[in-house]
Protein backbone atom coordinates (compact mmCIF):
# COMPACT_ATOMS: atom_id res chain seq x y z
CA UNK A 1 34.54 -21.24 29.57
CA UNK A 2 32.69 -18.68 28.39
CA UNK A 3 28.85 -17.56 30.05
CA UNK A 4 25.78 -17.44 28.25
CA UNK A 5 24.45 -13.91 27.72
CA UNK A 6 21.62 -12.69 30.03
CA UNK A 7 18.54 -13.10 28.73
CA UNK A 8 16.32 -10.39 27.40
CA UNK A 9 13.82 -9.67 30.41
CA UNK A 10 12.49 -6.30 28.37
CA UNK A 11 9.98 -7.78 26.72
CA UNK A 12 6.70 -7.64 25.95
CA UNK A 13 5.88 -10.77 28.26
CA UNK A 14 7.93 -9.35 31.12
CA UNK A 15 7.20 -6.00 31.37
CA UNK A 16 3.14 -6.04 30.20
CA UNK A 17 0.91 -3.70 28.27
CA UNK A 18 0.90 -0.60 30.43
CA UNK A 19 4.40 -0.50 30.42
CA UNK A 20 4.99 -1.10 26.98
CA UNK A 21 2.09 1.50 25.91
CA UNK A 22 4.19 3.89 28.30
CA UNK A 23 7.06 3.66 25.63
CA UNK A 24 4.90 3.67 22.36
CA UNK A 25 2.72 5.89 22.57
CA UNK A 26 4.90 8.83 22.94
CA UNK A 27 6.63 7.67 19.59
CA UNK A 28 3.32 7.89 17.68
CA UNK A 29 2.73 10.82 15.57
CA UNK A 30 -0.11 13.03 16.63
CA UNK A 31 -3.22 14.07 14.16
CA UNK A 32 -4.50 17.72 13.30
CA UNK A 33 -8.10 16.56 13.70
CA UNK A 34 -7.66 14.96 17.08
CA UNK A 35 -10.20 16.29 19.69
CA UNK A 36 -9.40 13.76 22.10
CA UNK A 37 -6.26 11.67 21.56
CA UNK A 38 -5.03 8.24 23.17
CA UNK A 39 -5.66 7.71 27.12
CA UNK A 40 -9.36 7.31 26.87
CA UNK A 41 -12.06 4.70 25.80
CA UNK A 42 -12.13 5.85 22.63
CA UNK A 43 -10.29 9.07 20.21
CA UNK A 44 -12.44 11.84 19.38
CA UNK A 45 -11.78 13.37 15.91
CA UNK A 46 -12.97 16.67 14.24
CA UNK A 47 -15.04 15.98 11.13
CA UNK A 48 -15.64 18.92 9.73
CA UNK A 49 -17.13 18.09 6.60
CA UNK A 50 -19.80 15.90 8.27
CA UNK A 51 -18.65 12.67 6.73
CA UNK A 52 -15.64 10.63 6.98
CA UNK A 53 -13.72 7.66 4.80
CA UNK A 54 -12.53 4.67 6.76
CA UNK A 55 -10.54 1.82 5.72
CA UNK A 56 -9.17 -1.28 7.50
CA UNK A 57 -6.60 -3.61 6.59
CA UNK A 58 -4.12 -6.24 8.35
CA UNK A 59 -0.76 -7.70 8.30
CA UNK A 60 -0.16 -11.15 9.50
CA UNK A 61 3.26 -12.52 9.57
CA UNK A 62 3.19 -15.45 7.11
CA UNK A 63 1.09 -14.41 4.61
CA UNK A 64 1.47 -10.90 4.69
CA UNK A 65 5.26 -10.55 5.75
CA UNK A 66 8.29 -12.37 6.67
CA UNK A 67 9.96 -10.66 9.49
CA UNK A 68 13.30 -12.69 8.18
CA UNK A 69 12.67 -9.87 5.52
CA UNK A 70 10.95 -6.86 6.79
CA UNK A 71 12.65 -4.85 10.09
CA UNK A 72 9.80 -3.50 12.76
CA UNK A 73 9.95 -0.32 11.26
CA UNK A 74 9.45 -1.52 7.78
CA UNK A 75 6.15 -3.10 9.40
CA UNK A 76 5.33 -0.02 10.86
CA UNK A 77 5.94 2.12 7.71
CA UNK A 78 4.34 -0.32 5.73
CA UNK A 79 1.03 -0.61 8.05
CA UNK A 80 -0.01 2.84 7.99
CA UNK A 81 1.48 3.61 4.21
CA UNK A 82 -0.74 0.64 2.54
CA UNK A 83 -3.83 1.96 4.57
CA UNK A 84 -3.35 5.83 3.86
CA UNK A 85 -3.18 4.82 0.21
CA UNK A 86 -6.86 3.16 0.37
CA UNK A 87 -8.22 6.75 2.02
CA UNK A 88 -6.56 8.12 -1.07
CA UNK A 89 -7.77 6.03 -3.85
CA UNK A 90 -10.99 7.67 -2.60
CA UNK A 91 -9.80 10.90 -3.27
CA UNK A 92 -9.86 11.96 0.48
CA UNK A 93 -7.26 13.40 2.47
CA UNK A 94 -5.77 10.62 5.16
CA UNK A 95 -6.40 12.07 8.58
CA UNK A 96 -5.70 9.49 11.20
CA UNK A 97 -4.76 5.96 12.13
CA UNK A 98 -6.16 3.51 14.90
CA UNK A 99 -3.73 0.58 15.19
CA UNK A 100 -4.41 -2.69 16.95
CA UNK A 101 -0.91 -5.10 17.25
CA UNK A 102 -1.08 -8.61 18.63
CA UNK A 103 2.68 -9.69 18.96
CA UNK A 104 4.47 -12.71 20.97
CA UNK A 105 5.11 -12.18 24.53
CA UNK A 106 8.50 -12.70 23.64
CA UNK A 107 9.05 -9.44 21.69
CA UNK A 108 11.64 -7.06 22.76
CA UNK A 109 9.98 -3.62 23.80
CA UNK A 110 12.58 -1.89 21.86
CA UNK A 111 10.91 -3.68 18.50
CA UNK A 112 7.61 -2.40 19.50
CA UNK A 113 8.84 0.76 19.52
CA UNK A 114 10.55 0.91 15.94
CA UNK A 115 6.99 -0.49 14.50
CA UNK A 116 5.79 2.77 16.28
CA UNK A 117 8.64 5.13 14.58
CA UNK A 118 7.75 2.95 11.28
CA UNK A 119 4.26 4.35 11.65
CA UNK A 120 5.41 8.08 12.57
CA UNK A 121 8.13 8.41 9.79
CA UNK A 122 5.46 7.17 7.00
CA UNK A 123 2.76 9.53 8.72
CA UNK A 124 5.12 12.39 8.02
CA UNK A 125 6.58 11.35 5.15
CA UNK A 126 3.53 10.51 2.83
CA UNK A 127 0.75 12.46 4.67
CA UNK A 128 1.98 15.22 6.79
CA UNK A 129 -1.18 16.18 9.50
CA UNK A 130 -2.29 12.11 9.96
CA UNK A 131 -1.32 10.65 12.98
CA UNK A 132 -2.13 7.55 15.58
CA UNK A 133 -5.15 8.57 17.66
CA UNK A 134 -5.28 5.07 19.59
CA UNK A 135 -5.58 1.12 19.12
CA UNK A 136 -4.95 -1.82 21.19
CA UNK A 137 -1.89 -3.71 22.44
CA UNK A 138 -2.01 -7.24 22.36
CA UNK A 139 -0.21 -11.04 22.83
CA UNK A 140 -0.30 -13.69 20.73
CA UNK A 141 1.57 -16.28 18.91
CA UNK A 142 1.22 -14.72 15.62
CA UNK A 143 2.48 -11.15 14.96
CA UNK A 144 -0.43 -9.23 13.54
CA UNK A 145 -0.93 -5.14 12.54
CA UNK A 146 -4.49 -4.11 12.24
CA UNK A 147 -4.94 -0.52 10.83
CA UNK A 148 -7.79 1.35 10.49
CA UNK A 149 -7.64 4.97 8.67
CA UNK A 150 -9.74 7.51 8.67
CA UNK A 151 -10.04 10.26 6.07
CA UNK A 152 -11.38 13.78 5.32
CA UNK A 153 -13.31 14.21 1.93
CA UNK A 154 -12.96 18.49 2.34
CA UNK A 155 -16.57 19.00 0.85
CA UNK A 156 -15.71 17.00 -2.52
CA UNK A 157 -17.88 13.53 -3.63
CA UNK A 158 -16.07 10.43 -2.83
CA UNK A 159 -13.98 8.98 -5.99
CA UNK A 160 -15.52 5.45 -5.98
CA UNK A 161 -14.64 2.64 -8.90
CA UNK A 162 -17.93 2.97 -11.10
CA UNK A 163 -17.73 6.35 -12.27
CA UNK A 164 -15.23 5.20 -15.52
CA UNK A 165 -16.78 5.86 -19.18
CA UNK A 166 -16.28 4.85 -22.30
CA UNK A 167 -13.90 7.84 -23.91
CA UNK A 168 -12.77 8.32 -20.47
CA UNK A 169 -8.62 7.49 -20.67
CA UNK A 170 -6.59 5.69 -17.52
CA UNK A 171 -3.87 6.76 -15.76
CA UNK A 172 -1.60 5.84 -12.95
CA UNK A 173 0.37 7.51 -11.06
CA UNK A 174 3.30 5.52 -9.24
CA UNK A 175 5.56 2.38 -10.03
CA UNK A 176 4.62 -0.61 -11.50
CA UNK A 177 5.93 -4.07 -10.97
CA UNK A 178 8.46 -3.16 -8.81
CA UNK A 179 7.24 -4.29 -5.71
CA UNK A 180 6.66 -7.73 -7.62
CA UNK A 181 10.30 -7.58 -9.00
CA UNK A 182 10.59 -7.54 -5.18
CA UNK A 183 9.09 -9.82 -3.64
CA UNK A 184 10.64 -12.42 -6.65
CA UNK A 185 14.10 -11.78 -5.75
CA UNK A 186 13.39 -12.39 -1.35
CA UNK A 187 11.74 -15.69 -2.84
CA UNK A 188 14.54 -17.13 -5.10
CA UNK A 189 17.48 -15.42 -3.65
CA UNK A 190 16.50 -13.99 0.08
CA UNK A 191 16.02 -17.52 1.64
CA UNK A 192 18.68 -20.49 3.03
CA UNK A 193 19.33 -23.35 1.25
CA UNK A 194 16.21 -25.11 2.80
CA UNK A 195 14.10 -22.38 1.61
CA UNK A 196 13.65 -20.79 4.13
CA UNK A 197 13.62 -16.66 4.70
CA UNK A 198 17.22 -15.93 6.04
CA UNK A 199 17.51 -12.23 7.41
CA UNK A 200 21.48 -12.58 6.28
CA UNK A 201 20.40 -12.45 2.33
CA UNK A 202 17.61 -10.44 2.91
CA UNK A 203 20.71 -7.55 3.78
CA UNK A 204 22.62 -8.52 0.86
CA UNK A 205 19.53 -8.24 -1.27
CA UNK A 206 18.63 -4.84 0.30
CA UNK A 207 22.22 -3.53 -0.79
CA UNK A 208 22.17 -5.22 -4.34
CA UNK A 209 18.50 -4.13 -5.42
CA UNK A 210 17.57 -1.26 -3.01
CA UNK A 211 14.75 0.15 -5.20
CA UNK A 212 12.46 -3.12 -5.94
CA UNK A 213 13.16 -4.30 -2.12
CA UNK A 214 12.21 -0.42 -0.81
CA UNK A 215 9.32 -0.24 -3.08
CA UNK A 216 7.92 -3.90 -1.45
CA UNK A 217 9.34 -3.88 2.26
CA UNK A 218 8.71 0.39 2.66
CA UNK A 219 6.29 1.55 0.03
CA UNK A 220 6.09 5.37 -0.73
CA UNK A 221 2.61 5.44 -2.31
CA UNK A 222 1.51 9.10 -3.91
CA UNK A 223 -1.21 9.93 -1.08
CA UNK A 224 -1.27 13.41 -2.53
CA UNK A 225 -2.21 12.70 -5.81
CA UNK A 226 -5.30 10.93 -4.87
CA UNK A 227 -6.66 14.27 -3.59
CA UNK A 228 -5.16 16.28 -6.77
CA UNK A 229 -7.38 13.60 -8.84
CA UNK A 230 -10.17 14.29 -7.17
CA UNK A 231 -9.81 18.05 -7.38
CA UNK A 232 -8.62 17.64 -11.44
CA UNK A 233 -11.74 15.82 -12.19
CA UNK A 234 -11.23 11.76 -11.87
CA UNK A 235 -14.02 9.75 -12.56
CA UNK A 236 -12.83 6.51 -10.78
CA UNK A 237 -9.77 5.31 -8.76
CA UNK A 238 -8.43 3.11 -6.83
CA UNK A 239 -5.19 2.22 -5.10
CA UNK A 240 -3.09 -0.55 -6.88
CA UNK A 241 -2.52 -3.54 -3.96
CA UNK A 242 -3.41 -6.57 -6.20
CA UNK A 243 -1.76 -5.51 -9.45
CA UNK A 244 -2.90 -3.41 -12.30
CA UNK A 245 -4.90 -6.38 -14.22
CA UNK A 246 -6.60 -7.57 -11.14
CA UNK A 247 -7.43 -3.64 -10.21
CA UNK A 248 -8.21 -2.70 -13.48
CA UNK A 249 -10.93 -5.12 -13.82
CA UNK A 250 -12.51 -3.97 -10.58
CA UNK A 251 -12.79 -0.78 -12.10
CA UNK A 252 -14.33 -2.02 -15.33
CA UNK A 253 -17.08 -4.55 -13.38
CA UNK A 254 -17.96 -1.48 -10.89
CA UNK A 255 -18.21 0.91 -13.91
CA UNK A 256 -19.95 -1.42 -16.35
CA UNK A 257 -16.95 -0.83 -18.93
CA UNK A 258 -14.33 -2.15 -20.80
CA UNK A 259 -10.46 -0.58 -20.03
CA UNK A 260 -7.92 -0.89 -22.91
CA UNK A 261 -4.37 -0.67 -21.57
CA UNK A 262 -1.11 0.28 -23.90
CA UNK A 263 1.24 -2.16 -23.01
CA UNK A 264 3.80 0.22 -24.15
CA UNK A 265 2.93 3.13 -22.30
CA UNK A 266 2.46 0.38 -18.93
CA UNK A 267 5.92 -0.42 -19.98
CA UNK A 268 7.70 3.19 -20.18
CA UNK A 269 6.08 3.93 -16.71
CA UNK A 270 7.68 1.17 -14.91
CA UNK A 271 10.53 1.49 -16.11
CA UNK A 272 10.77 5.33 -15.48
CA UNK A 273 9.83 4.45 -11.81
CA UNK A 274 13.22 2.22 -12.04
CA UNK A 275 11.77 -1.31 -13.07
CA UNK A 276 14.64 -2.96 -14.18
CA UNK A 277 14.40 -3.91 -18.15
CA UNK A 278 15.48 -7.19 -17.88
CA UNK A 279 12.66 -7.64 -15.15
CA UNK A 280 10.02 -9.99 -16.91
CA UNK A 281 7.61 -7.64 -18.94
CA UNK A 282 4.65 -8.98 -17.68
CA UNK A 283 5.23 -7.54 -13.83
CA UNK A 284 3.81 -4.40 -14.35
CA UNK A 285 0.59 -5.91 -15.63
CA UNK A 286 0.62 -8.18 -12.97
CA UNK A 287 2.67 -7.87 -10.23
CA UNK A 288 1.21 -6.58 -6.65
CA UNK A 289 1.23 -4.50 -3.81
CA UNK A 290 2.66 -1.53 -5.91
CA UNK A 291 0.17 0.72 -4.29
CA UNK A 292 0.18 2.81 -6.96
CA UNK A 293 -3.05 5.08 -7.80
CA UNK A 294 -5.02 4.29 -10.86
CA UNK A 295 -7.72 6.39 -12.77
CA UNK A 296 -9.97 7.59 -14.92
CA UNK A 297 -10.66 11.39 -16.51
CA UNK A 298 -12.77 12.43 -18.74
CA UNK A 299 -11.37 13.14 -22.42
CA UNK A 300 -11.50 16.96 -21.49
CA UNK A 301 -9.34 16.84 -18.63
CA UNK A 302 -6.49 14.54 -20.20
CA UNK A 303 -5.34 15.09 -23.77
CA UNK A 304 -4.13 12.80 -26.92
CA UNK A 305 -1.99 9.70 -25.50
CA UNK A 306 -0.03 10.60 -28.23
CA UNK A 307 0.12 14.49 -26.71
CA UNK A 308 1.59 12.60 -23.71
CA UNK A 309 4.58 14.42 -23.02
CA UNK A 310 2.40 17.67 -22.77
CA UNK A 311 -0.39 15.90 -21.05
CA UNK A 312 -1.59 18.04 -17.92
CA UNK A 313 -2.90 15.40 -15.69
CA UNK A 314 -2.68 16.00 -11.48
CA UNK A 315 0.19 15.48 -9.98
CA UNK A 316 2.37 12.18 -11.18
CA UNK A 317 -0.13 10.49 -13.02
CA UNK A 318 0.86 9.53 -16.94
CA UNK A 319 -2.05 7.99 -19.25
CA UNK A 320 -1.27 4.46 -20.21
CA UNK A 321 -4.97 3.45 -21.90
CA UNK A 322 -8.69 4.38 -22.85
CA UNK A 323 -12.08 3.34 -21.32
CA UNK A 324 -14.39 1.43 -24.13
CA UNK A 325 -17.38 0.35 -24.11
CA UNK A 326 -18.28 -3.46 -22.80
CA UNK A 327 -19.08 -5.50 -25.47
CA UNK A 328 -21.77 -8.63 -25.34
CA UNK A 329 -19.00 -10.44 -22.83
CA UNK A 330 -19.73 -7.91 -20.42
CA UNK A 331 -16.75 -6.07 -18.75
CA UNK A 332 -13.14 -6.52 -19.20
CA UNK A 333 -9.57 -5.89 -19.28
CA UNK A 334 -8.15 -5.63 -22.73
CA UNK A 335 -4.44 -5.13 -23.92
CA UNK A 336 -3.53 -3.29 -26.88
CA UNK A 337 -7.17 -4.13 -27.65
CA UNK A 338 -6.83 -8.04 -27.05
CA UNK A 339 -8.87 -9.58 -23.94
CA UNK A 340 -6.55 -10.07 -20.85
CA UNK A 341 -7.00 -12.64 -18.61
CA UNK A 342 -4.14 -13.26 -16.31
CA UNK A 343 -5.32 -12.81 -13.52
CA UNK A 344 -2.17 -11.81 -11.54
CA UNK A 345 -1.75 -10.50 -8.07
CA UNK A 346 -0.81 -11.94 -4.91
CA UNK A 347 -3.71 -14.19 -3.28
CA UNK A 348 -2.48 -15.10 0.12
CA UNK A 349 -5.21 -17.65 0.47
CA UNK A 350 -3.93 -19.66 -2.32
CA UNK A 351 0.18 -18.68 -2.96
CA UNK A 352 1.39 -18.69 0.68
CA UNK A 353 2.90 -22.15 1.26
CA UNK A 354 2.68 -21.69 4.93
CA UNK A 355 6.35 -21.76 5.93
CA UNK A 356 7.50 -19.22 8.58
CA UNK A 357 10.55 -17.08 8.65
């Protein structure tokens, strides 16, 4: 007869928050503009253009992630990556991350500390200088990330969502659809035969289609073209979470315009960013959580779409439509010069069926 293995006493439950902080914290990556880092009440950063961009945003396991799917450190990377691309969209350089994380007394230590290397590695990976500057440590039934980011603007105006007009042309820079081509396949094919998320086809699914399920579990937005947009002259942006439809028409309410995507030119750019063609076409118009930046310039700062391949746009970003004027309707989102109105995205609210996993 074999014995039961011993049970886990390294957890969150058993060992408490000062011990646990004791581990994490030294795992967190550090910030340039710290003045006064973790240990106190409260971080002190420099701010030495007088202002500062802050952003919040939160993770709840459930609705936001299934940690049948995602690892810690795909939470982690994920946490600060979807947050640093919001202080880009603004066109503001990301400059450091508070992070508040309610998890189940239960928890292993050891997973608390790959959610902090999660954090580090997408710190130094997509915005080299940002870092963790303090937060809050937490139990609680639920598993829950709450970020808030802080940015530096460097002297420059903010790049808000209303500045888009007519003659203006859009551009993205970063995948499309793929994180939605993602999230489809851990639906259909990463859950048991009940439904359910199983962790076991999750794997498979990771080694099968590594690009769709790294784009949705790890995202890699472009956090440093959101300050070369700025500095190249972009008149609105914002950071692709909800899908391009759903994001474009923000854009055209706040700007008081019409945008007119190519559906071939939204096309070519998913697929160059690895979108598989036999993916349903309609993804990259509506499919989520991309993170993706998307813009507007002014006709002097981007050339012909049909001058494309000599376009000389910041950084990554490709021209894939024109800004128009709204017509008696008001604002909207056309196609190839047709009104759109899928809505698309992913509304938690309404789409999450409430099972665990």
């Amino acid at each position: 007869m074999t014995s039961a293995p011993p049970p886990d006493h390294d957890t969150l439950g058993a060992v408490g928050e000062l011990a646990a902080l004791a581990r994490i914290i030294p795992l967190l990556p550090g910030s340039d503009a710290t003045v006064l880092g973790p240990g106190d009440d409260a971080a002190v950063l420099a701010a030495p253009d007088g202002r500062f961009v802050v952003t919040t945003d939160m993770m709840i396991h459930g609705p936001d992630f299934r940690t049948a799917w995602s690892t810690m450190h795909d939470l982690g990377f994920k946490a600060a990556a979807t947050n640093l691309s919001d202080v880009a969209a603004m066109g503001a350089r990301p400059t450091a991350l508070v992070v508040a994380l309610a998890a189940p007394a239960e928890t292993p230590v050891a997973e608390l500390e790959a959610l902090a290397e999660g954090l580090r590695d997408a710190c130094e990976a997509l915005a080299p200088g940002c870092g963790v500057v303090g937060g809050d440590l937490s139990v609680s039934s639920v598993l829950t990330i709450a970020v808030t980011a802080f940015g530096d603007l460097e002297d420059r105006e903010p790049v808000t969502r209303a500045g888009a007009r007519p003659g203006d042309w859009v551009a993205v820079s970063g995948s499309l659809g793929l994180a939605a081509e993602g999230l489809r396949l851990l639906f259909e094919r990463g859950v048991d035969a009940t439904g359910a998320p199983d962790a076991g086809a999750a794997a498979r699914l990771r080694a099968e289609h590594p690009v769709p399920l790294a784009v949705q579990l790890t995202p890699h937005p472009p956090i440093a073209d959101g300050v070369a947009a700025a500095l190249g002259g972009a008149s609105a942006m914002l950071d692709l979470s909800d899908g391009l439809a759903l994001d474009a028409r923000r854009i055209a309410r706040a700007s008081g315009v019409s945008l007119d995507l190519a559906s071939q030119q939204v096309r070519e750019v998913a697929l160059a960013h690895g979108l598989d063609p036999a993916a349903p076409a309609s993804l990259a118009l509506t499919g989520g959580e991309d993170h993706a930046l998307l813009a507007t310039f002014p006709p002097d700062v981007a050339p012909p779409l049909d001058a494309r391949s000599r376009q000389t746009l910041p950084g990554g970003f490709r021209i894939i439509g024109r800004v128009v004027a709204a017509d008696r309707h008001g604002p909207a989102l056309l196609v190839d010069g047709r009104v759109f109105d899928e809505r698309g995205g992913w509304d938690p609210f309404a789409e999450w069926s409430g099972q665990g996993g």
